[in-house]
N, C-alpha and C. Protein backbone atom coordinates (compact mmCIF):
# COMPACT_ATOMS: atom_id res chain seq x y z
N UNK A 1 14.03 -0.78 -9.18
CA UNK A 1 14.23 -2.12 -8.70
C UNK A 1 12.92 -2.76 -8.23
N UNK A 2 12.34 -2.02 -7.39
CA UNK A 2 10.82 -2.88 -7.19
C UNK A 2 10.23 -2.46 -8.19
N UNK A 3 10.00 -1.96 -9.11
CA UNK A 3 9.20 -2.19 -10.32
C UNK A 3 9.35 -3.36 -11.32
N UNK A 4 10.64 -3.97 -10.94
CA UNK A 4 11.20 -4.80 -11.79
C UNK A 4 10.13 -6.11 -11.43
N UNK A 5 10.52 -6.01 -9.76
CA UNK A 5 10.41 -6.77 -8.77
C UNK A 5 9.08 -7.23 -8.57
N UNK A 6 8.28 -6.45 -8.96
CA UNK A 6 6.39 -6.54 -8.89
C UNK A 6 6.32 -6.89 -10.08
N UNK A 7 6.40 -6.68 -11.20
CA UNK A 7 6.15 -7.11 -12.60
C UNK A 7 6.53 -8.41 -12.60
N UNK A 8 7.75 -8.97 -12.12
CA UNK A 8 8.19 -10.15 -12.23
C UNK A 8 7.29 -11.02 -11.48
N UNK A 9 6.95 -10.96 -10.42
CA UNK A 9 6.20 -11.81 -9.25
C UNK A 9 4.65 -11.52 -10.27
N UNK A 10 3.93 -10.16 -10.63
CA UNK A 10 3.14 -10.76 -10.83
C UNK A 10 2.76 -11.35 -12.30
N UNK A 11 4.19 -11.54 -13.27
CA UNK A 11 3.91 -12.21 -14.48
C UNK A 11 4.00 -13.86 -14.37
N UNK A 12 5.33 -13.91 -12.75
CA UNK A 12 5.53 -15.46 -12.63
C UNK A 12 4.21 -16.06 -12.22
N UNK A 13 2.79 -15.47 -11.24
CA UNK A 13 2.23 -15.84 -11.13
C UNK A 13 0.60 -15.82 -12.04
N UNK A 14 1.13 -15.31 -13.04
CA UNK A 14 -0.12 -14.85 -14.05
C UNK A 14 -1.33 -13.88 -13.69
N UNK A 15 -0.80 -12.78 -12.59
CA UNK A 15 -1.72 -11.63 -12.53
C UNK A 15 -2.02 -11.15 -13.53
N UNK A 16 -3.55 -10.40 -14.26
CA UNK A 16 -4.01 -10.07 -14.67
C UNK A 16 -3.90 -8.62 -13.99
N UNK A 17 -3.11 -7.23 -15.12
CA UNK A 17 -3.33 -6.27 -14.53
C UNK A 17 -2.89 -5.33 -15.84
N UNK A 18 -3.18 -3.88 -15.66
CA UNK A 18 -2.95 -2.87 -17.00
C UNK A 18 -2.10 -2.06 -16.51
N UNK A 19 -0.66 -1.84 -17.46
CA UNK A 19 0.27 -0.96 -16.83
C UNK A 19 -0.39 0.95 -17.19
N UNK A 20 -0.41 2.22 -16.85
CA UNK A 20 -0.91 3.12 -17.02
C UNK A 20 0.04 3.99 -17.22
N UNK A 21 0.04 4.84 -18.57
CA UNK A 21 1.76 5.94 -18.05
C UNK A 21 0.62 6.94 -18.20
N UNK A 22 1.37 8.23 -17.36
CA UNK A 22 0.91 9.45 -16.94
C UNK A 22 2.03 10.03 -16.57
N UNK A 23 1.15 11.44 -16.33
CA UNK A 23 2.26 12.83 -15.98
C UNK A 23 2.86 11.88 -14.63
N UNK A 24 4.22 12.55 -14.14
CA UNK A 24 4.56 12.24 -12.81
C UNK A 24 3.65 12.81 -11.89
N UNK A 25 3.18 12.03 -10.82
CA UNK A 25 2.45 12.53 -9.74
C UNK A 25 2.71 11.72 -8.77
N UNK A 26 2.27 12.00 -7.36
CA UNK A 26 2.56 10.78 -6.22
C UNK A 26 0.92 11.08 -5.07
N UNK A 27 0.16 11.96 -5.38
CA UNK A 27 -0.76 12.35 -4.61
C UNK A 27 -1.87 11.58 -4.93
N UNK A 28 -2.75 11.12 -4.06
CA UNK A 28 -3.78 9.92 -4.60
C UNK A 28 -5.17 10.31 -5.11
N UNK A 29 -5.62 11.91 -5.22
CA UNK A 29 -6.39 12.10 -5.87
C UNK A 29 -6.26 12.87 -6.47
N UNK A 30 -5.17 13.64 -7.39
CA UNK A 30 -4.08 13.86 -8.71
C UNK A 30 -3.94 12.65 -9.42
N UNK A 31 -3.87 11.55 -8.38
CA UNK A 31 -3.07 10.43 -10.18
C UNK A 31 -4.47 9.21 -10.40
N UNK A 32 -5.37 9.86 -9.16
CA UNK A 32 -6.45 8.81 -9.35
C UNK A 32 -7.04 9.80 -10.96
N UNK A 33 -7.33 11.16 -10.76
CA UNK A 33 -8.08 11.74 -11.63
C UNK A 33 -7.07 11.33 -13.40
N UNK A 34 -5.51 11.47 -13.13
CA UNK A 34 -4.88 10.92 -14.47
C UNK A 34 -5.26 9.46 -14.99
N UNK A 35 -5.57 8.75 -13.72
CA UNK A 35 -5.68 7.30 -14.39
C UNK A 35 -7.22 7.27 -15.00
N UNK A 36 -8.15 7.84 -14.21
CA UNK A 36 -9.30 7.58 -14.90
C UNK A 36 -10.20 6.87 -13.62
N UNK A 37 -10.01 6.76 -12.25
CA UNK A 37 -10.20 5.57 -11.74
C UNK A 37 -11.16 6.14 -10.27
N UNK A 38 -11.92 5.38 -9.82
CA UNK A 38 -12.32 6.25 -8.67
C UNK A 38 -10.78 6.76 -7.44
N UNK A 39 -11.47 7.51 -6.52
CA UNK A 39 -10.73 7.45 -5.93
C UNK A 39 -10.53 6.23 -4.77
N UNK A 40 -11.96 5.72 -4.55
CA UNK A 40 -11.99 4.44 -3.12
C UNK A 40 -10.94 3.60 -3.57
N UNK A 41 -10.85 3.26 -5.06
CA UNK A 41 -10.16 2.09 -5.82
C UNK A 41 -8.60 2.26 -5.74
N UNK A 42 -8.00 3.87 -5.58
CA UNK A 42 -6.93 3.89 -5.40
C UNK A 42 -6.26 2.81 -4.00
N UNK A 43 -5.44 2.33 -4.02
CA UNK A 43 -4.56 1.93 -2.81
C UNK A 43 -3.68 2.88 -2.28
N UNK A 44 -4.06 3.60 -0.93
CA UNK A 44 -3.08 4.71 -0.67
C UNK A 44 -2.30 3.68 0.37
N UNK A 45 -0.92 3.61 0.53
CA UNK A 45 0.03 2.71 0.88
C UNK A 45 0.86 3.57 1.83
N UNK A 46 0.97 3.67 3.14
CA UNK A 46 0.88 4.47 4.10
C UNK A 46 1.87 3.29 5.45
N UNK A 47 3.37 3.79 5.52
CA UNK A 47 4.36 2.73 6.40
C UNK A 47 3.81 3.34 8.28
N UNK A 48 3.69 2.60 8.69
CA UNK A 48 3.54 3.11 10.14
C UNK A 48 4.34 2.22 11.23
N UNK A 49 4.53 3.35 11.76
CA UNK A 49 5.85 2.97 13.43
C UNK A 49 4.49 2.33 14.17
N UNK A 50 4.53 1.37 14.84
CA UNK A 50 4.10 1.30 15.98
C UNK A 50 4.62 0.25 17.24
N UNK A 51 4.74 1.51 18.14
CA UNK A 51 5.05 0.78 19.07
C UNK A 51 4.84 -0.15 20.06
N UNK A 52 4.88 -1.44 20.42
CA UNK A 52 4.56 -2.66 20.99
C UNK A 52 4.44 -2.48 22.67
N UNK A 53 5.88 -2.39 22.88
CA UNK A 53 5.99 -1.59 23.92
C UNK A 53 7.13 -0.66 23.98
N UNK A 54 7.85 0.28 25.09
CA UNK A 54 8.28 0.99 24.95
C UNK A 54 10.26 0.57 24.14
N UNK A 55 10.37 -0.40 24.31
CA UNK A 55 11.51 -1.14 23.82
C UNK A 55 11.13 -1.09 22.09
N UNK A 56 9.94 -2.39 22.11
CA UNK A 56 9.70 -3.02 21.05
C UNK A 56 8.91 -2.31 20.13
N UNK A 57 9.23 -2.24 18.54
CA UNK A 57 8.55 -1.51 17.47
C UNK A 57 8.25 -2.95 16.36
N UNK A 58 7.82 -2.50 15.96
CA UNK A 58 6.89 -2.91 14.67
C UNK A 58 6.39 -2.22 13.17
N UNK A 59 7.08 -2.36 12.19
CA UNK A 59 6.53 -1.31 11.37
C UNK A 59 5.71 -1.91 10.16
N UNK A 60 4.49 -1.49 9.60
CA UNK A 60 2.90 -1.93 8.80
C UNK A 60 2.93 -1.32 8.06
N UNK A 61 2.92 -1.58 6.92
CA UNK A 61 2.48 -0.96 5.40
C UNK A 61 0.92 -1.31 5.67
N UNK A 62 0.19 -0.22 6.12
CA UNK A 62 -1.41 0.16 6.25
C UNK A 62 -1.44 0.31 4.55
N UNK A 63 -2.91 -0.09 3.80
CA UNK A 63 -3.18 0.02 2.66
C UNK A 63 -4.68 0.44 3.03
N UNK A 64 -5.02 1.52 2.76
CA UNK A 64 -6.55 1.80 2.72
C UNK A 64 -6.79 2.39 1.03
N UNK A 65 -8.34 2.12 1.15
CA UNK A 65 -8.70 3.06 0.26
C UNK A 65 -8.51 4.59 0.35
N UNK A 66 -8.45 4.99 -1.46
CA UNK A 66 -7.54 6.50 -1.43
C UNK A 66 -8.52 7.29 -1.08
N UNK A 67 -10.15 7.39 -0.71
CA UNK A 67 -10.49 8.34 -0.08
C UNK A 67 -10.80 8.25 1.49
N UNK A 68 -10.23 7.41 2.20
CA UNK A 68 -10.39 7.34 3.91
C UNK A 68 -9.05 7.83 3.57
N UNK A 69 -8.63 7.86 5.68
CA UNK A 69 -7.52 7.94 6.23
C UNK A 69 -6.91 6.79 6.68
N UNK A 70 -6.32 6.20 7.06
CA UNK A 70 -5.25 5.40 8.03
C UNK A 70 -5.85 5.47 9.09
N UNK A 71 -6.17 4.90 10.12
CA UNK A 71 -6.56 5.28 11.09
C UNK A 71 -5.33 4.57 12.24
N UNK A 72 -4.71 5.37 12.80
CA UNK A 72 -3.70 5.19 13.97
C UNK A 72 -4.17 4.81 14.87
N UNK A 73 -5.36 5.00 15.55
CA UNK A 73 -5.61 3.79 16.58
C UNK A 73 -6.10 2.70 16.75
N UNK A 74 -6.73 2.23 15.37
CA UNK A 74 -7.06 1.10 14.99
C UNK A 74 -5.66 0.12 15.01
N UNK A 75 -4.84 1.05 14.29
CA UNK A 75 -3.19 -0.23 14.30
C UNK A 75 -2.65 -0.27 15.79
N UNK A 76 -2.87 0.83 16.30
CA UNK A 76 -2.20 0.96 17.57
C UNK A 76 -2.86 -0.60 18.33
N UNK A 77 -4.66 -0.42 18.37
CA UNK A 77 -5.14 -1.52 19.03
C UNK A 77 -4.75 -3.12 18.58
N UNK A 78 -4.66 -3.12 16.95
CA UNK A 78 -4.34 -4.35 16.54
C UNK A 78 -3.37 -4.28 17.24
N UNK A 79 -1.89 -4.29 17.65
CA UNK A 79 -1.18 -5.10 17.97
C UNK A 79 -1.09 -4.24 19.67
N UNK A 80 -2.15 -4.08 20.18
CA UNK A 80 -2.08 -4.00 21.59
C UNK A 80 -0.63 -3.03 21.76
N UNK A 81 -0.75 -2.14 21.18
CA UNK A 81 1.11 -1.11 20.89
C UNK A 81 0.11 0.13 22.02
N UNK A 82 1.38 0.71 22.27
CA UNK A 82 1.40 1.94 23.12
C UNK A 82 1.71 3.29 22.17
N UNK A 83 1.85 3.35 21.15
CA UNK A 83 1.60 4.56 20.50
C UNK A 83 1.75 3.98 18.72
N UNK A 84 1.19 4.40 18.07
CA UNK A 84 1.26 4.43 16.47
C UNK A 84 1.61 5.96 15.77
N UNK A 85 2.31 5.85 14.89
CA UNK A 85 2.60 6.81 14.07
C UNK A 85 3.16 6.56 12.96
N UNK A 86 3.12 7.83 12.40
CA UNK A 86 3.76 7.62 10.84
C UNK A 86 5.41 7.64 10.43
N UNK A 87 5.89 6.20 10.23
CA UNK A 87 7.17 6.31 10.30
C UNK A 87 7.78 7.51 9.39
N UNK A 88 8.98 7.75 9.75
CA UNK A 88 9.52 8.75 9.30
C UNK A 88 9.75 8.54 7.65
N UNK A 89 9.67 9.60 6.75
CA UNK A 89 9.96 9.41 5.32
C UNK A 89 11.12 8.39 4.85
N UNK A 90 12.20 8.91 5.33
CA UNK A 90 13.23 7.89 5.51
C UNK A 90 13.75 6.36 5.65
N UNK A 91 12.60 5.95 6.53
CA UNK A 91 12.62 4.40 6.95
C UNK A 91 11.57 4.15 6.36
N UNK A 92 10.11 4.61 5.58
CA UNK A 92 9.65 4.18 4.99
C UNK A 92 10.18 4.04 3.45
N UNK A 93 11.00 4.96 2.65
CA UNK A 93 11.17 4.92 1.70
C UNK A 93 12.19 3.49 1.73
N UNK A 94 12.85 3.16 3.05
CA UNK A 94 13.99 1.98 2.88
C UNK A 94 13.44 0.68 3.02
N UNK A 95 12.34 0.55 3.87
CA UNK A 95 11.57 -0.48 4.16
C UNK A 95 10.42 -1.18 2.74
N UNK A 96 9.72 0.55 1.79
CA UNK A 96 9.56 0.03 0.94
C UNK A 96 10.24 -0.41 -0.37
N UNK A 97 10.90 0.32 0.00
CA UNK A 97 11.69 0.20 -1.65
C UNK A 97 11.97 1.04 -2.41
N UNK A 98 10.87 2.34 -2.11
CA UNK A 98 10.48 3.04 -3.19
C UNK A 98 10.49 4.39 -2.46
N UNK A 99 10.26 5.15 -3.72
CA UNK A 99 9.94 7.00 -2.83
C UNK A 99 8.47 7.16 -2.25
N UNK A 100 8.14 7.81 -1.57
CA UNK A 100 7.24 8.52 -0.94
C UNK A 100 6.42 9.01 -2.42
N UNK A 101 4.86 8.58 -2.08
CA UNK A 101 4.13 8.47 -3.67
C UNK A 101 3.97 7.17 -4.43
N UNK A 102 4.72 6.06 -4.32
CA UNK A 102 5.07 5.33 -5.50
C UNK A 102 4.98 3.85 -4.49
N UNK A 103 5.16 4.39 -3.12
CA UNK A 103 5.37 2.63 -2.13
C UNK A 103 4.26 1.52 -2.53
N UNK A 104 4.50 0.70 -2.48
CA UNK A 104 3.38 -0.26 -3.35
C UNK A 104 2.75 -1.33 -1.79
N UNK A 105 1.73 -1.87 -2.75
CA UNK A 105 0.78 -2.26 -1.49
C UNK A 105 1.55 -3.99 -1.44
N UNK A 106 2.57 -3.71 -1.77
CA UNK A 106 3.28 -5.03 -1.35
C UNK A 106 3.98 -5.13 -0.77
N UNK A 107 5.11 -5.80 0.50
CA UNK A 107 5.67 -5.93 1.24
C UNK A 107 6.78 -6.49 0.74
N UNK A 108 8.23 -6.00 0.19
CA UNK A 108 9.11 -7.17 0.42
C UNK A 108 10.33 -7.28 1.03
N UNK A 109 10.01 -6.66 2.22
CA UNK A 109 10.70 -6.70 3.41
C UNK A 109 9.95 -7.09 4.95
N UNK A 110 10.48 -8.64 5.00
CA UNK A 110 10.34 -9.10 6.49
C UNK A 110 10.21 -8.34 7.72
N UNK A 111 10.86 -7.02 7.48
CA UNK A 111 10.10 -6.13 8.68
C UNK A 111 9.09 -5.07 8.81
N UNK A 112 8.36 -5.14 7.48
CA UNK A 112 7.40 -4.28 7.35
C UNK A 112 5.91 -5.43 6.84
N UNK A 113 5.31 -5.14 7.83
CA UNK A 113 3.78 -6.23 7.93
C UNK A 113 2.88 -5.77 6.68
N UNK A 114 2.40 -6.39 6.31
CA UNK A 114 1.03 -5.84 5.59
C UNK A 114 -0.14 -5.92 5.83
N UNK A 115 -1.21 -4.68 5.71
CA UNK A 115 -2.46 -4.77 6.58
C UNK A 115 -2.95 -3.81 5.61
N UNK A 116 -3.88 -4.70 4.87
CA UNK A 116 -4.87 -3.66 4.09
C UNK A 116 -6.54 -3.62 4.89
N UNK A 117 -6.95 -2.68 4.90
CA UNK A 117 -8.58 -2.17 5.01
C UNK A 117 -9.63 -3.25 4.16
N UNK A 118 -10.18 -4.04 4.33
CA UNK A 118 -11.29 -4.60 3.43
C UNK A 118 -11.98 -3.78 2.46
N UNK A 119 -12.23 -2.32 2.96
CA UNK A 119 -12.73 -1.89 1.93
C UNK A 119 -12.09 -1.64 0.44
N UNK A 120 -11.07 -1.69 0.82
CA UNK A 120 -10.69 -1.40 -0.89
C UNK A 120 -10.52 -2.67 -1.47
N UNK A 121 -10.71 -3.60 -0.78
CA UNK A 121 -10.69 -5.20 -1.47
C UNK A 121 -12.11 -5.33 -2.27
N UNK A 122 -13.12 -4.11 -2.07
CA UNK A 122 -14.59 -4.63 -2.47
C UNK A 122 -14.77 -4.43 -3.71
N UNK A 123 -13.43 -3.66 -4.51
CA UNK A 123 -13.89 -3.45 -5.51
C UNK A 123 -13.33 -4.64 -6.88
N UNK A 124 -13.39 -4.61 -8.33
CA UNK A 124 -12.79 -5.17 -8.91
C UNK A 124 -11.17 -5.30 -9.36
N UNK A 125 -11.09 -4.00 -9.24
CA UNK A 125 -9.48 -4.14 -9.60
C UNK A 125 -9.47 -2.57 -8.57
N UNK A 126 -8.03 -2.55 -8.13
CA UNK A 126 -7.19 -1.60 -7.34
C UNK A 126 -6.18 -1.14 -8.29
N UNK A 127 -6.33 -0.03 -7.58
CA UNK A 127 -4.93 1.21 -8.37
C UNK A 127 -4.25 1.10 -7.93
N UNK A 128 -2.37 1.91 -8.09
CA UNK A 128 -1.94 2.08 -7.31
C UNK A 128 -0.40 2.85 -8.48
N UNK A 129 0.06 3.57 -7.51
CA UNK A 129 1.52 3.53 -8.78
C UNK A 129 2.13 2.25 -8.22
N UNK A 130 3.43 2.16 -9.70
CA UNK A 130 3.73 0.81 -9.61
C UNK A 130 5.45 1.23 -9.44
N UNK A 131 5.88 1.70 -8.55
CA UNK A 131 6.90 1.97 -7.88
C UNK A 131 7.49 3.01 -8.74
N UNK A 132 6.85 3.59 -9.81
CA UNK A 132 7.20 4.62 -10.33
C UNK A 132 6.18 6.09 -10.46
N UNK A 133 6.92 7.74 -10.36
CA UNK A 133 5.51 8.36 -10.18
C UNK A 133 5.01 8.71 -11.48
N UNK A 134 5.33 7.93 -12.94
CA UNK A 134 5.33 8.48 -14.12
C UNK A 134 4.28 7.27 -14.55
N UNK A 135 4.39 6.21 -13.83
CA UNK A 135 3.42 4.87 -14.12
C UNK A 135 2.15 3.85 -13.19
N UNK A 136 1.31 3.79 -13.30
CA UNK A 136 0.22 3.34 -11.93
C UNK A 136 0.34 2.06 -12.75
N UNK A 137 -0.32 0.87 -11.94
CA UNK A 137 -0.95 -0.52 -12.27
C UNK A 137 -2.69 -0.14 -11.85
N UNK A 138 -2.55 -1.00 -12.74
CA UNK A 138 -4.51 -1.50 -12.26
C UNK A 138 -4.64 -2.97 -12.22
N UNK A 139 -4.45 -3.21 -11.33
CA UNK A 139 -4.24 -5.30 -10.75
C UNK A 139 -6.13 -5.17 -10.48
N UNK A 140 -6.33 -6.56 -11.33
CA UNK A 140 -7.24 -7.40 -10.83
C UNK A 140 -6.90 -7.88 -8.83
N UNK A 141 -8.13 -7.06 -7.89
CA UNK A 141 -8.21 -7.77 -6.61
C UNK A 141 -8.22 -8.75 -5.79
N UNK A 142 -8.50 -9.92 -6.79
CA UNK A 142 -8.77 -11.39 -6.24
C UNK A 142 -6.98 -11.57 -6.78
N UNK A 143 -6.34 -11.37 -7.90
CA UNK A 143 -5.32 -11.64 -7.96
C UNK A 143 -4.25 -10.80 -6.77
N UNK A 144 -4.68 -9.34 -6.42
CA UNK A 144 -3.79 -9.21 -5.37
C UNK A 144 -3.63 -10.10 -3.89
N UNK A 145 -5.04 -10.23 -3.85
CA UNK A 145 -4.75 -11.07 -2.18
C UNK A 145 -4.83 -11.94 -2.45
N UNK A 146 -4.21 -12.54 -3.67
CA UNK A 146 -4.02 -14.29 -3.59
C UNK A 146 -2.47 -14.14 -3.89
N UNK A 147 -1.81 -13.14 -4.45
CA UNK A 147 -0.08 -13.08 -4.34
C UNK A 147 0.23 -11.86 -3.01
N UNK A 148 -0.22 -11.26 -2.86
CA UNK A 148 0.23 -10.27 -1.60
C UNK A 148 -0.22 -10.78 -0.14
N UNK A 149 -1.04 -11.87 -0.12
CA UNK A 149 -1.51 -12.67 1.11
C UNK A 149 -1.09 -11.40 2.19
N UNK A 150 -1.94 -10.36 2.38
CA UNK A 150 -2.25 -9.40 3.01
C UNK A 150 -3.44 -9.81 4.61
N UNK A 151 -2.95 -9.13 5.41
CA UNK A 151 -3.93 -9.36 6.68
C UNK A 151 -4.71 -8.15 6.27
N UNK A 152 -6.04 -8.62 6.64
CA UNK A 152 -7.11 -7.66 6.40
C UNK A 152 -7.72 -7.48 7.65
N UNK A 153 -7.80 -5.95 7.99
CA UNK A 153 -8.40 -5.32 8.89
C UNK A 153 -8.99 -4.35 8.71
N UNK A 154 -9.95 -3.73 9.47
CA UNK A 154 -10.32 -2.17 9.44
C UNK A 154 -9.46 -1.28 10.53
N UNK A 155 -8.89 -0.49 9.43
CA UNK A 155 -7.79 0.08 9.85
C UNK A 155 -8.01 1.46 9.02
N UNK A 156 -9.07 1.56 8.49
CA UNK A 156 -9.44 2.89 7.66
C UNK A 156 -10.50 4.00 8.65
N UNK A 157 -10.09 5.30 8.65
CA UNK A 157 -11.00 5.90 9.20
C UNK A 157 -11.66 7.18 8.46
């Protein structure tokens, strides 16, 4: 369903991008080495809990490049939260759409934020699977953050 769902949005808006089939994989420097692609260029797509305050949560599809980490206290500080973590498999797979491996650096659910790292914006085109672990995209970059209108932070460590 979100594969449908990304192809459609980015043919309605005339993204420029190459679909890739490969072995199934979901690990980001396994399917970076199948695609051919560095690894910085991968988009590793990473859902995180964080908490606001002890009531209030918030949950961020963090997008860094595939050779940093996520960095949890960088998100924690962006939204001034009292603890960050990695939401559970479960609520990320429902929030994105997709399985664990395959979550895409797009958001299309109102309760999951998007916050990519600048660095992986530096390059020309970004990897990523495309909600399947048998298929990656390679999107032109200027076309992602002009349809994924992503908040950009350093949030990579």
């Amino acid at each position: 369903m979100q594969y449908a769902k990304l192809i459609g949005l980015l043919d309605e808006r005339g993204a420029q991008y190459r679909l890739i089939d490969h072995e199934p994989q979901g690990a980001t420097e396994a399917v970076s080495a199948l695609r051919g692609n560095e690894i910085a260029q991968a988009a590793k797509c990473i859902v995180v809990l964080v908490k606001v305050t002890k009531k209030q949560k918030k949950y961020v599809l963090a997008v860094v490049p595939g050779d940093r980490r996520v960095d949890l206290g960088a998100l924690k500080g962006l939204y001034d939260g009292v603890y960050a973590g990695f939401a559970t498999q479960e609520i990320a797979e429902r929030l994105a759409g997709s399985v664990s491996g395959t979550i895409l650096p797009f958001s299309f659910d109102p309760e999951l934020e998007l916050v990519v790292d600048p660095a992986l914006l530096e390059h020309e085109e970004l990897f990523f699977n495309a909600a399947r672990l048998d298929r990656s995209m390679a999107l032109r970059t200027s076309d992602y953050t002009a349809i994924a209108e992503p908040r950009t932070e350093s949030i990579a460590g």
